[in-house]
N, C-alpha and C. Protein backbone atom coordinates (compact mmCIF):
# COMPACT_ATOMS: atom_id res chain seq x y z
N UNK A 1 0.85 -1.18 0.00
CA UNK A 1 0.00 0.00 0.00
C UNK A 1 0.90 1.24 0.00
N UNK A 2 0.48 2.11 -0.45
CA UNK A 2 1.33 3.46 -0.93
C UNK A 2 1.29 4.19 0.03
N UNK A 3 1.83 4.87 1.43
CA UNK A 3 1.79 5.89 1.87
C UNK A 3 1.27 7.07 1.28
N UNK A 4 0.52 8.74 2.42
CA UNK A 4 0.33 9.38 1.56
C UNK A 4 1.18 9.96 0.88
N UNK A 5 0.48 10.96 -0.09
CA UNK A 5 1.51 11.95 -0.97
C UNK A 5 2.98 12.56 -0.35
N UNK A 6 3.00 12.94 1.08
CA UNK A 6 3.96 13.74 1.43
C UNK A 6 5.02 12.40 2.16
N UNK A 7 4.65 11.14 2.78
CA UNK A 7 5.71 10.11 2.78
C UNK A 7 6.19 8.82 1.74
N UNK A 8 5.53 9.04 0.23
CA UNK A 8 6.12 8.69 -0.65
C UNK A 8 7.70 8.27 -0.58
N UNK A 9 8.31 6.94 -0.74
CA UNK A 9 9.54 6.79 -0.68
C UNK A 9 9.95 5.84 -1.84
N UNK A 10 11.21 5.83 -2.39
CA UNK A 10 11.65 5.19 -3.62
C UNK A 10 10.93 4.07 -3.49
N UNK A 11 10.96 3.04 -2.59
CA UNK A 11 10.13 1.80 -2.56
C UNK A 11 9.07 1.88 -3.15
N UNK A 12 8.26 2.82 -2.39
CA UNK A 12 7.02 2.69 -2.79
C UNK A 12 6.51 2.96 -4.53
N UNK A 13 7.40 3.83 -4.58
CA UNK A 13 7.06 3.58 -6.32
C UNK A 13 7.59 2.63 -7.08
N UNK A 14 8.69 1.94 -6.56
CA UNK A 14 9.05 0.80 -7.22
C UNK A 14 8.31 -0.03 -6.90
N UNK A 15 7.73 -0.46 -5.65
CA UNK A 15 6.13 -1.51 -5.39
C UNK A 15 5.04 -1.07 -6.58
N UNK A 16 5.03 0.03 -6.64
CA UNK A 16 4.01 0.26 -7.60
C UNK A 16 4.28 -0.05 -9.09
N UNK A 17 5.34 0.46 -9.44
CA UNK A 17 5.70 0.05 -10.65
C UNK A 17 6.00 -1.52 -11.33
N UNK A 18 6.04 -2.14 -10.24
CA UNK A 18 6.07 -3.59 -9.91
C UNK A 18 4.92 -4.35 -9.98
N UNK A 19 3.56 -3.65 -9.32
CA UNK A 19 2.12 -4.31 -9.06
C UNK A 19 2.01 -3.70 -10.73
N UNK A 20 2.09 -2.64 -11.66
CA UNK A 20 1.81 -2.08 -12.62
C UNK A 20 1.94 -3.18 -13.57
N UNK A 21 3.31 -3.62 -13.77
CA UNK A 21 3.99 -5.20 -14.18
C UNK A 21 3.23 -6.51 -14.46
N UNK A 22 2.68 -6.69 -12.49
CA UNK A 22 2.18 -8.03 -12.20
C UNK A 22 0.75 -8.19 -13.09
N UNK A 23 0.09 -6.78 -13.27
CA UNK A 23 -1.32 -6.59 -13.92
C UNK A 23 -1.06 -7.21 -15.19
N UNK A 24 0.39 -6.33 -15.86
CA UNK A 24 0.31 -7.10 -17.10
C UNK A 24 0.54 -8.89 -17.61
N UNK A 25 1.06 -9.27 -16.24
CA UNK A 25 1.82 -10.28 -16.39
C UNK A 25 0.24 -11.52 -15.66
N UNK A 26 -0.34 -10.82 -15.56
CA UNK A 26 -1.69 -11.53 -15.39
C UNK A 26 -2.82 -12.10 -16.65
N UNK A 27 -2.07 -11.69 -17.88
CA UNK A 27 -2.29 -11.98 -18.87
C UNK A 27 -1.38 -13.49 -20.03
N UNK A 28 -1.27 -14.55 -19.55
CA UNK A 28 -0.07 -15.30 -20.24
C UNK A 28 -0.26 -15.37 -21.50
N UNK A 29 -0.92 -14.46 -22.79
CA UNK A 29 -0.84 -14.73 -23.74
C UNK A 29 -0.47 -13.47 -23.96
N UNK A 30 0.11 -12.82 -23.53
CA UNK A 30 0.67 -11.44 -23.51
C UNK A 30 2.26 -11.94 -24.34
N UNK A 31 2.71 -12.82 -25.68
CA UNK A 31 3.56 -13.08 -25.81
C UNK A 31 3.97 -12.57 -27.29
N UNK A 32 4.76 -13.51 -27.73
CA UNK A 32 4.67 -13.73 -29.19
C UNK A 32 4.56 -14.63 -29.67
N UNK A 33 4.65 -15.77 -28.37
CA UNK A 33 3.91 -16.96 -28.89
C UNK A 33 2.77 -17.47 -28.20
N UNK A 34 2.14 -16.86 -29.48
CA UNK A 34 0.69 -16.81 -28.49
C UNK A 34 0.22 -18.31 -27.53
N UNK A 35 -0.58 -17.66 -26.71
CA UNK A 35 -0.79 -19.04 -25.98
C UNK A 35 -0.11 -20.30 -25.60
N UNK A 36 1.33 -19.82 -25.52
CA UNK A 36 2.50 -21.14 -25.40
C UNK A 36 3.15 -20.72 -25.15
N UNK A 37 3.85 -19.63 -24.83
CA UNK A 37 5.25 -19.21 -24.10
C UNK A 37 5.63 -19.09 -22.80
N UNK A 38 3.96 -18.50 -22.29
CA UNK A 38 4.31 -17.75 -20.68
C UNK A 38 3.01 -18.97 -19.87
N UNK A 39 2.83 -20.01 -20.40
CA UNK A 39 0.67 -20.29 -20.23
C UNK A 39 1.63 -21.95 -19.10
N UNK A 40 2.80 -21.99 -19.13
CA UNK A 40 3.00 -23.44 -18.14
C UNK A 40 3.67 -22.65 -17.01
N UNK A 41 3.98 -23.37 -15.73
CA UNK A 41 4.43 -22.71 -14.79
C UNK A 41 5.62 -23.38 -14.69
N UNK A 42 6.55 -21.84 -14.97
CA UNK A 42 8.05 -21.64 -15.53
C UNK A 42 8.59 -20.90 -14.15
N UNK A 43 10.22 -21.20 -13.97
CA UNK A 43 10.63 -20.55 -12.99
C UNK A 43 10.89 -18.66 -13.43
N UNK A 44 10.73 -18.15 -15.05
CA UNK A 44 10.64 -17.33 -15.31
C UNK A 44 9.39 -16.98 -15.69
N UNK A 45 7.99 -16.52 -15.37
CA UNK A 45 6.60 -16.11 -15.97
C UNK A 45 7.00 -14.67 -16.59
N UNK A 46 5.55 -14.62 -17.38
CA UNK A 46 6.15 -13.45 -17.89
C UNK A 46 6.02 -12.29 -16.96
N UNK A 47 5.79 -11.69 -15.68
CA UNK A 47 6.05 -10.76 -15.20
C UNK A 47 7.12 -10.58 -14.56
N UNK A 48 8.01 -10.97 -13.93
CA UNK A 48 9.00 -11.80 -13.72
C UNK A 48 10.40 -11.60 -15.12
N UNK A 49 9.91 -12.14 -16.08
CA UNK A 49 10.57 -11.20 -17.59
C UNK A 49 10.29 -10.00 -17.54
N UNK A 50 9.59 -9.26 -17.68
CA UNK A 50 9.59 -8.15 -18.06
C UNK A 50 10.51 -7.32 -16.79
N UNK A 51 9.88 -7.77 -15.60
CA UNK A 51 10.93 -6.86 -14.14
C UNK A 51 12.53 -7.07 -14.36
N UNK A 52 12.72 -8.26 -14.73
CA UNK A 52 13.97 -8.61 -15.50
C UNK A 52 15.11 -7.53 -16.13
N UNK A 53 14.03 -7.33 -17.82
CA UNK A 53 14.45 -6.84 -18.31
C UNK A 53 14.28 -5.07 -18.01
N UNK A 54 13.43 -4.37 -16.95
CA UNK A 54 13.39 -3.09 -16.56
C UNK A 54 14.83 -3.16 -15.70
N UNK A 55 15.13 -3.98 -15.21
CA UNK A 55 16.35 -3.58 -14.42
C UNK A 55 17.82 -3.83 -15.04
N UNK A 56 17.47 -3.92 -16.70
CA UNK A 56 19.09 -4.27 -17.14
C UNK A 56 19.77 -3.36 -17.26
N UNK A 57 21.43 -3.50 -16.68
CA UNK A 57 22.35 -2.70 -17.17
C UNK A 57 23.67 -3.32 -17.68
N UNK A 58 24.57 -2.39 -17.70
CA UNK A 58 25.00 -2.34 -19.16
C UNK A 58 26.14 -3.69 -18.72
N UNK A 59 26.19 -4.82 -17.78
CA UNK A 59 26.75 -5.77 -17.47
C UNK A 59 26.14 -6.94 -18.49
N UNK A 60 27.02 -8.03 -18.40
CA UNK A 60 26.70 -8.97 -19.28
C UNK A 60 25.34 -9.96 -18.65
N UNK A 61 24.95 -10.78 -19.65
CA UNK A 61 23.55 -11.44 -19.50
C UNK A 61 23.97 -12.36 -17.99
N UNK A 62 24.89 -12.60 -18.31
CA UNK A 62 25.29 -13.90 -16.95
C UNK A 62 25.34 -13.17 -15.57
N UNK A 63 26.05 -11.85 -15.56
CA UNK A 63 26.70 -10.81 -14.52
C UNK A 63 24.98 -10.71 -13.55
N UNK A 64 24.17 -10.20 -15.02
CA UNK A 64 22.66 -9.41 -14.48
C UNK A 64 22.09 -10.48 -13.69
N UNK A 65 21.86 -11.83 -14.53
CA UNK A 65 20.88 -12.93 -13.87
C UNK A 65 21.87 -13.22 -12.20
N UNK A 66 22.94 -13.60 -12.21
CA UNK A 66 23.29 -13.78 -11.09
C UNK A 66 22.90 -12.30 -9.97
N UNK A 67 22.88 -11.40 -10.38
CA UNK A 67 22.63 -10.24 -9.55
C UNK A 67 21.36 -10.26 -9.44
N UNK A 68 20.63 -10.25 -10.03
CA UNK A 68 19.51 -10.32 -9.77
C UNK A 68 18.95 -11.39 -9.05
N UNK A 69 19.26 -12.76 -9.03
CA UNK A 69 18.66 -14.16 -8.80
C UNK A 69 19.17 -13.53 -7.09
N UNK A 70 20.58 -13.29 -6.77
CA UNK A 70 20.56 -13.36 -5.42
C UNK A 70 19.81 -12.09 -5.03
N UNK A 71 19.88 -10.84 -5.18
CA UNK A 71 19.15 -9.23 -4.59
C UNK A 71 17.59 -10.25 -4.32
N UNK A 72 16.98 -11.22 -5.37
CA UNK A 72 15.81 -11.64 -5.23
C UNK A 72 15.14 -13.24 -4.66
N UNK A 73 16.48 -13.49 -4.28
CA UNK A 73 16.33 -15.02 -3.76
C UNK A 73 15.78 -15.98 -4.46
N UNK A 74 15.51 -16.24 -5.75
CA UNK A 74 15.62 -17.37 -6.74
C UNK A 74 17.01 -17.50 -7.71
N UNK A 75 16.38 -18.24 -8.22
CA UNK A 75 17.22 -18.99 -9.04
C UNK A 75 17.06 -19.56 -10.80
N UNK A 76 17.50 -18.91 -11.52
CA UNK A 76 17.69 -19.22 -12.79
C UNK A 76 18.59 -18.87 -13.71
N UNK A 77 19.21 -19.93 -14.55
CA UNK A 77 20.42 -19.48 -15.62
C UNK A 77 20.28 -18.34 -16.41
N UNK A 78 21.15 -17.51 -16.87
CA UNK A 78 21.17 -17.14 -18.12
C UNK A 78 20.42 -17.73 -19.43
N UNK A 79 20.78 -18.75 -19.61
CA UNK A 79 20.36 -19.09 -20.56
C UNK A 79 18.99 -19.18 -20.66
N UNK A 80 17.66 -19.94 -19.68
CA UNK A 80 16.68 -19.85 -19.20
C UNK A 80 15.89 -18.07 -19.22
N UNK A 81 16.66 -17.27 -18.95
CA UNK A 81 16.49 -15.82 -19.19
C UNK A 81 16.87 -15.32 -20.70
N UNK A 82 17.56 -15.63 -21.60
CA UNK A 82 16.98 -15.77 -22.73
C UNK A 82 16.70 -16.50 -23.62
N UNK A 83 15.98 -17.97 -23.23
CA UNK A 83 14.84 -18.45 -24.31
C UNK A 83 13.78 -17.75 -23.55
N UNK A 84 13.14 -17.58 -22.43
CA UNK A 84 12.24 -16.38 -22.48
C UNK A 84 12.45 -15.36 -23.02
N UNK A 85 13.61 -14.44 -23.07
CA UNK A 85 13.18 -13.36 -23.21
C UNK A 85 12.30 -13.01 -25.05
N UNK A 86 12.95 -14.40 -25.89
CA UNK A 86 12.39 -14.32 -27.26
C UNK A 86 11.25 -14.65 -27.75
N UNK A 87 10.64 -14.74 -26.26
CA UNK A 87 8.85 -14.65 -26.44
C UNK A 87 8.64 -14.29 -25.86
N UNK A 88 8.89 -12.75 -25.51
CA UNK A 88 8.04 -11.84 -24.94
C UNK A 88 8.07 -10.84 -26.14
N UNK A 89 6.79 -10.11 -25.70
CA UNK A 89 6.51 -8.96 -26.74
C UNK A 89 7.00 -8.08 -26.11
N UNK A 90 8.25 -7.00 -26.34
CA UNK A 90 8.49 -6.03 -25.68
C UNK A 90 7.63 -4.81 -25.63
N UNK A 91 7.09 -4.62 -26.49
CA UNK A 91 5.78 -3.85 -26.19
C UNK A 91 5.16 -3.68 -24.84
N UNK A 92 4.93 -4.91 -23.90
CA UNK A 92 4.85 -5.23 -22.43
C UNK A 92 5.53 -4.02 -21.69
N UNK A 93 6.96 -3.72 -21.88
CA UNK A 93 7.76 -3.20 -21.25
C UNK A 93 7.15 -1.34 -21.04
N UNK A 94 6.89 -0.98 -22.81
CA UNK A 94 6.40 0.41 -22.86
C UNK A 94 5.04 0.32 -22.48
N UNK A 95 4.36 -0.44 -21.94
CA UNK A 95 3.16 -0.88 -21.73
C UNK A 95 3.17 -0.32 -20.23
N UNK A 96 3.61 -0.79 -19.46
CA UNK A 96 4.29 -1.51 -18.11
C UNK A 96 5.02 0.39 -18.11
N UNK A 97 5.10 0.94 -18.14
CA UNK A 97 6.00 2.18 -17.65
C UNK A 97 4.94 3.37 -18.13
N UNK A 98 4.04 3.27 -19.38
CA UNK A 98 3.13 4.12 -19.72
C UNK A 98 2.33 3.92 -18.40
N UNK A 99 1.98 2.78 -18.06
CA UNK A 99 0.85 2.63 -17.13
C UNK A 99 1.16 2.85 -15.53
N UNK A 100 2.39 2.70 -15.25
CA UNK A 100 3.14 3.51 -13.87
C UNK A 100 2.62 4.81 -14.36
N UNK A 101 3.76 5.78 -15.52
CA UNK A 101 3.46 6.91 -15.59
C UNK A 101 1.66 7.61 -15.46
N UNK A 102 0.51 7.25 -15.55
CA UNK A 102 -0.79 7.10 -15.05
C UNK A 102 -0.99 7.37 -14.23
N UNK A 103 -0.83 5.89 -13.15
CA UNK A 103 -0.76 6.07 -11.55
C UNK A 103 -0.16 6.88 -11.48
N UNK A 104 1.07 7.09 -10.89
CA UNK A 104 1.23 8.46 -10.74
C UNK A 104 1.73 9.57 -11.38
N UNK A 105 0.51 9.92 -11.82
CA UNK A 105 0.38 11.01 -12.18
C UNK A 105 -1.14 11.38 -11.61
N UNK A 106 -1.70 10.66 -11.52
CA UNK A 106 -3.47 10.19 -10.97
C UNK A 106 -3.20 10.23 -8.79
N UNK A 107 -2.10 9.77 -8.62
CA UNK A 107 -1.94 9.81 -7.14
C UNK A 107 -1.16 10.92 -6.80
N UNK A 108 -0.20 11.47 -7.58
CA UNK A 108 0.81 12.56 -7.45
C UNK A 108 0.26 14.05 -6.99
N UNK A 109 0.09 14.13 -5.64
CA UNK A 109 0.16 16.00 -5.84
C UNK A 109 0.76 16.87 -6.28
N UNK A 110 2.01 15.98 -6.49
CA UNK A 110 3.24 16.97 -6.88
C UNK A 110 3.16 16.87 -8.22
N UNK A 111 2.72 16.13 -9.32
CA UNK A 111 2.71 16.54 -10.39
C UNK A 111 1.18 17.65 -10.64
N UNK A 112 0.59 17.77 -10.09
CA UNK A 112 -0.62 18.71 -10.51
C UNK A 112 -0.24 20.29 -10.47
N UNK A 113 0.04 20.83 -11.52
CA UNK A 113 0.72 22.21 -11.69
C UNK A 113 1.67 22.17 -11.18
N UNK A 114 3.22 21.33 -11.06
CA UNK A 114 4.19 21.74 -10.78
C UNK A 114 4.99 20.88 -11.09
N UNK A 115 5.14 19.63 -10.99
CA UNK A 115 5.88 18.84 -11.98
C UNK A 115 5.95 18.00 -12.63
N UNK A 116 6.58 17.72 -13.81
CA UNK A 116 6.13 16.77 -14.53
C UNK A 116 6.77 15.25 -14.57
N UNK A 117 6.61 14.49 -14.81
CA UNK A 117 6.82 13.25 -15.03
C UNK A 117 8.83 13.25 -16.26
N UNK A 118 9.54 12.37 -15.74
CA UNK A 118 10.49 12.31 -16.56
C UNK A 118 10.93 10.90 -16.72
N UNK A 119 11.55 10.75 -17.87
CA UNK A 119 12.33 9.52 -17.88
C UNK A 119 14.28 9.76 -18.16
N UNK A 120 14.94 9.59 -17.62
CA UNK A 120 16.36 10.09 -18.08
C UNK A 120 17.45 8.50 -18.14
N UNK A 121 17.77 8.76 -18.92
CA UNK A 121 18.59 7.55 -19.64
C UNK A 121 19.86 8.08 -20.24
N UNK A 122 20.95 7.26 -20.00
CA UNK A 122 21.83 7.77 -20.57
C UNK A 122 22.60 6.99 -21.52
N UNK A 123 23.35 7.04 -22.78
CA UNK A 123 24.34 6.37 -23.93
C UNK A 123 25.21 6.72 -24.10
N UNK A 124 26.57 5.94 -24.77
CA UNK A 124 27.82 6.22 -25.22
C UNK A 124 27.59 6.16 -26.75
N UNK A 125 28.08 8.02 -27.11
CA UNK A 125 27.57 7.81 -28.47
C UNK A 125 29.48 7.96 -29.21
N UNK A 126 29.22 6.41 -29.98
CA UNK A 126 31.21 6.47 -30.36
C UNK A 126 31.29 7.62 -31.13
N UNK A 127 32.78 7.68 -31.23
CA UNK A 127 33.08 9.12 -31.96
C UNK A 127 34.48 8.69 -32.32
N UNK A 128 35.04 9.23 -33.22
CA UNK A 128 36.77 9.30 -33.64
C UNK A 128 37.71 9.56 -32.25
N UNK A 129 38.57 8.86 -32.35
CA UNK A 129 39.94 8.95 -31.24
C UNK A 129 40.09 9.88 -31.49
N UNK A 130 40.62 10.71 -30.61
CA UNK A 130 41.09 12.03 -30.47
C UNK A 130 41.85 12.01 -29.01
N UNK A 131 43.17 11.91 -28.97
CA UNK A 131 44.17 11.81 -27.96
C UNK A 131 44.19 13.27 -27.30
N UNK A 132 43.70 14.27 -27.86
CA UNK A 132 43.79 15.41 -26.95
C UNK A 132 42.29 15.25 -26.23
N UNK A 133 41.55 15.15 -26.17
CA UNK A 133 40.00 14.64 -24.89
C UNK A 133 40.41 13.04 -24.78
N UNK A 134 41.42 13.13 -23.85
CA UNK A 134 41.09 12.02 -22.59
C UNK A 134 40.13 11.53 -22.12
N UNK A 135 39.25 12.56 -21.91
CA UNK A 135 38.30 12.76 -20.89
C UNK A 135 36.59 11.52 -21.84
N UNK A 136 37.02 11.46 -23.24
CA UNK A 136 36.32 11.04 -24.11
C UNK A 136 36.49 9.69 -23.94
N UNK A 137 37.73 8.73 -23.82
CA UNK A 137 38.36 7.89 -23.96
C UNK A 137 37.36 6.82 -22.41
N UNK A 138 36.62 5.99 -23.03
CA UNK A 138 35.89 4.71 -21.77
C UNK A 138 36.61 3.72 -22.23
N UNK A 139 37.01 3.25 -20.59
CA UNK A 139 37.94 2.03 -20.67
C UNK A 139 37.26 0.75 -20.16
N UNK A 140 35.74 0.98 -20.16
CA UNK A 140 35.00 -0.24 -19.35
C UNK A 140 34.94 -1.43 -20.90
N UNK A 141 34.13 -2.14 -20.70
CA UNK A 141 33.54 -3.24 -21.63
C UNK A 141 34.58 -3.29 -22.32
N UNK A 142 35.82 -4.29 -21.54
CA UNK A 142 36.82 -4.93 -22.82
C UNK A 142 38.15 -3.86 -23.53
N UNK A 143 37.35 -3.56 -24.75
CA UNK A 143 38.32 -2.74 -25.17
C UNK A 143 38.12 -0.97 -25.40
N UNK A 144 39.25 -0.55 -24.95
CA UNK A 144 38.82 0.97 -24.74
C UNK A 144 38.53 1.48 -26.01
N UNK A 145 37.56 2.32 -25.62
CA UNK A 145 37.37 3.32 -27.23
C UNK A 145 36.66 4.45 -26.60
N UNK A 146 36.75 5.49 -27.66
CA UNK A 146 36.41 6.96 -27.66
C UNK A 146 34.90 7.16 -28.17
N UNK A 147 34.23 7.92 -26.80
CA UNK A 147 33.16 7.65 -26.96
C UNK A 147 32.28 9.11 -25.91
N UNK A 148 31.37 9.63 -26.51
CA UNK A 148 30.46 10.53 -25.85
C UNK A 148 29.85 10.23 -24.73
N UNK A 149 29.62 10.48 -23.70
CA UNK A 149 28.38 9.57 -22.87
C UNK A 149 27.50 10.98 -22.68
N UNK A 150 25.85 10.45 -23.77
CA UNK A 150 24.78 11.46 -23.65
C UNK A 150 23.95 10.86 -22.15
N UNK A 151 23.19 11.98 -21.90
CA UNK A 151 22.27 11.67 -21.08
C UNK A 151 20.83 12.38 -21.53
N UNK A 152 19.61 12.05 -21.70
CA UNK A 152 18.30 12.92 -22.17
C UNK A 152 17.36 12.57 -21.05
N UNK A 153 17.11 14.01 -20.94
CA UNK A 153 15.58 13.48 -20.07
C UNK A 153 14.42 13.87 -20.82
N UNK A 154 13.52 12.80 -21.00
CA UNK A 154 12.15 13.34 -21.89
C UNK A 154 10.68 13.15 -20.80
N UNK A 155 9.99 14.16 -21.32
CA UNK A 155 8.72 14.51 -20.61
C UNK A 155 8.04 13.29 -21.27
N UNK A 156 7.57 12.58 -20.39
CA UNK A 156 6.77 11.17 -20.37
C UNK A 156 4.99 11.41 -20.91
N UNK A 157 4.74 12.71 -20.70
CA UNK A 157 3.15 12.95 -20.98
C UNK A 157 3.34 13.49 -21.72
N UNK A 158 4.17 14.40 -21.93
CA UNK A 158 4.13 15.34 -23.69
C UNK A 158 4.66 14.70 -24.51
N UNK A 159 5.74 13.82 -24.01
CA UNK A 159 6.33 12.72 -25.34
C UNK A 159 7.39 13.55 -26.20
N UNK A 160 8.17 14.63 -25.36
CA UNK A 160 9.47 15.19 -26.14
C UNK A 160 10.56 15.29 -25.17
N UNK A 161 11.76 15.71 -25.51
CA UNK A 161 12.74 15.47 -24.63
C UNK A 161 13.11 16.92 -24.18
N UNK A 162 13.25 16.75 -23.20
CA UNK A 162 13.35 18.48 -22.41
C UNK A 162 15.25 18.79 -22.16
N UNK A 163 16.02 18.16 -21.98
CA UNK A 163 17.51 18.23 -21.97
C UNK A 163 18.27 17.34 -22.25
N UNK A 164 19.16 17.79 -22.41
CA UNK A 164 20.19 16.36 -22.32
C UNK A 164 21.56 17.02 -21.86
């Protein structure tokens, strides 16, 4: 249950954004294969996939499932995480975050005349070596290369991007 408006805490919107999920994931033909992908009881269902894939970052498939399996106390391979993931409709996902963005915005005092809803994400956009910006140069994933890192935040109800 959501506390009111003024003790709102990260949890609680991640509970919510989570029950937002489970609604969709209450549907097992919610796939791409219809009526056969998500419809037997799998140690991955599809709500379960989709929370999955909202929490990926930029670590490898094996790195995530182990991080995740323990933060959540089950258990499943990589591999098991993607032959699901190639029957799910990702559509689910923009489904599943349109419909958070709703709730609150519908429970939010604070968005009613004063603020709006955002999503901010960030990328490495490559670019030519250039030995004078160091500062360009990412040495994570393997092998180093020269690379931008953007960040955008876009307004979720107007559907344009306000900075980056």
């Amino acid at each position: 249950m959501i506390r009111s408006n003024s003790q709102k805490s990260p949890k609680d919107w991640r509970d919510l954004f989570t029950r937002t999920i489970d609604q969709i994931g209450e549907d097992p033909d919610r796939s791409l294969i219809q009526g056969e992908a998500f419809t037997c009881d799998r140690k991955i269902g599809l709500s379960l996939n989709v929370r999955m894939i909202a929490s990926l970052s930029s670590a490898s498939i094996r790195q995530q499932t182990q991080t995740y399996c323990k933060n959540h106390h089950i258990e499943f391979s990589a591999s098991a995480f993607c032959q699901s993931r190639q029957k799910l409709d990702h559509s689910l996902i923009k489904e599943a975050a349109l419909g958070f963005t709703k709730q609150v915005t519908s429970v939010s005092s604070l968005y009613k005349g004063k603020y709006r809803p955002m999503g901010v994400d960030g990328s490495a956009v490559p670019i030519l070596p250039n030995p004078n910006e160091p500062q360009n140069l990412l040495t994570g994933h393997g092998r180093a290369h020269w690379a931008l890192h953007f960040n955008a935040a876009f307004d979720l109800i107007n559907r344009y991007y306000l900075d980056y």
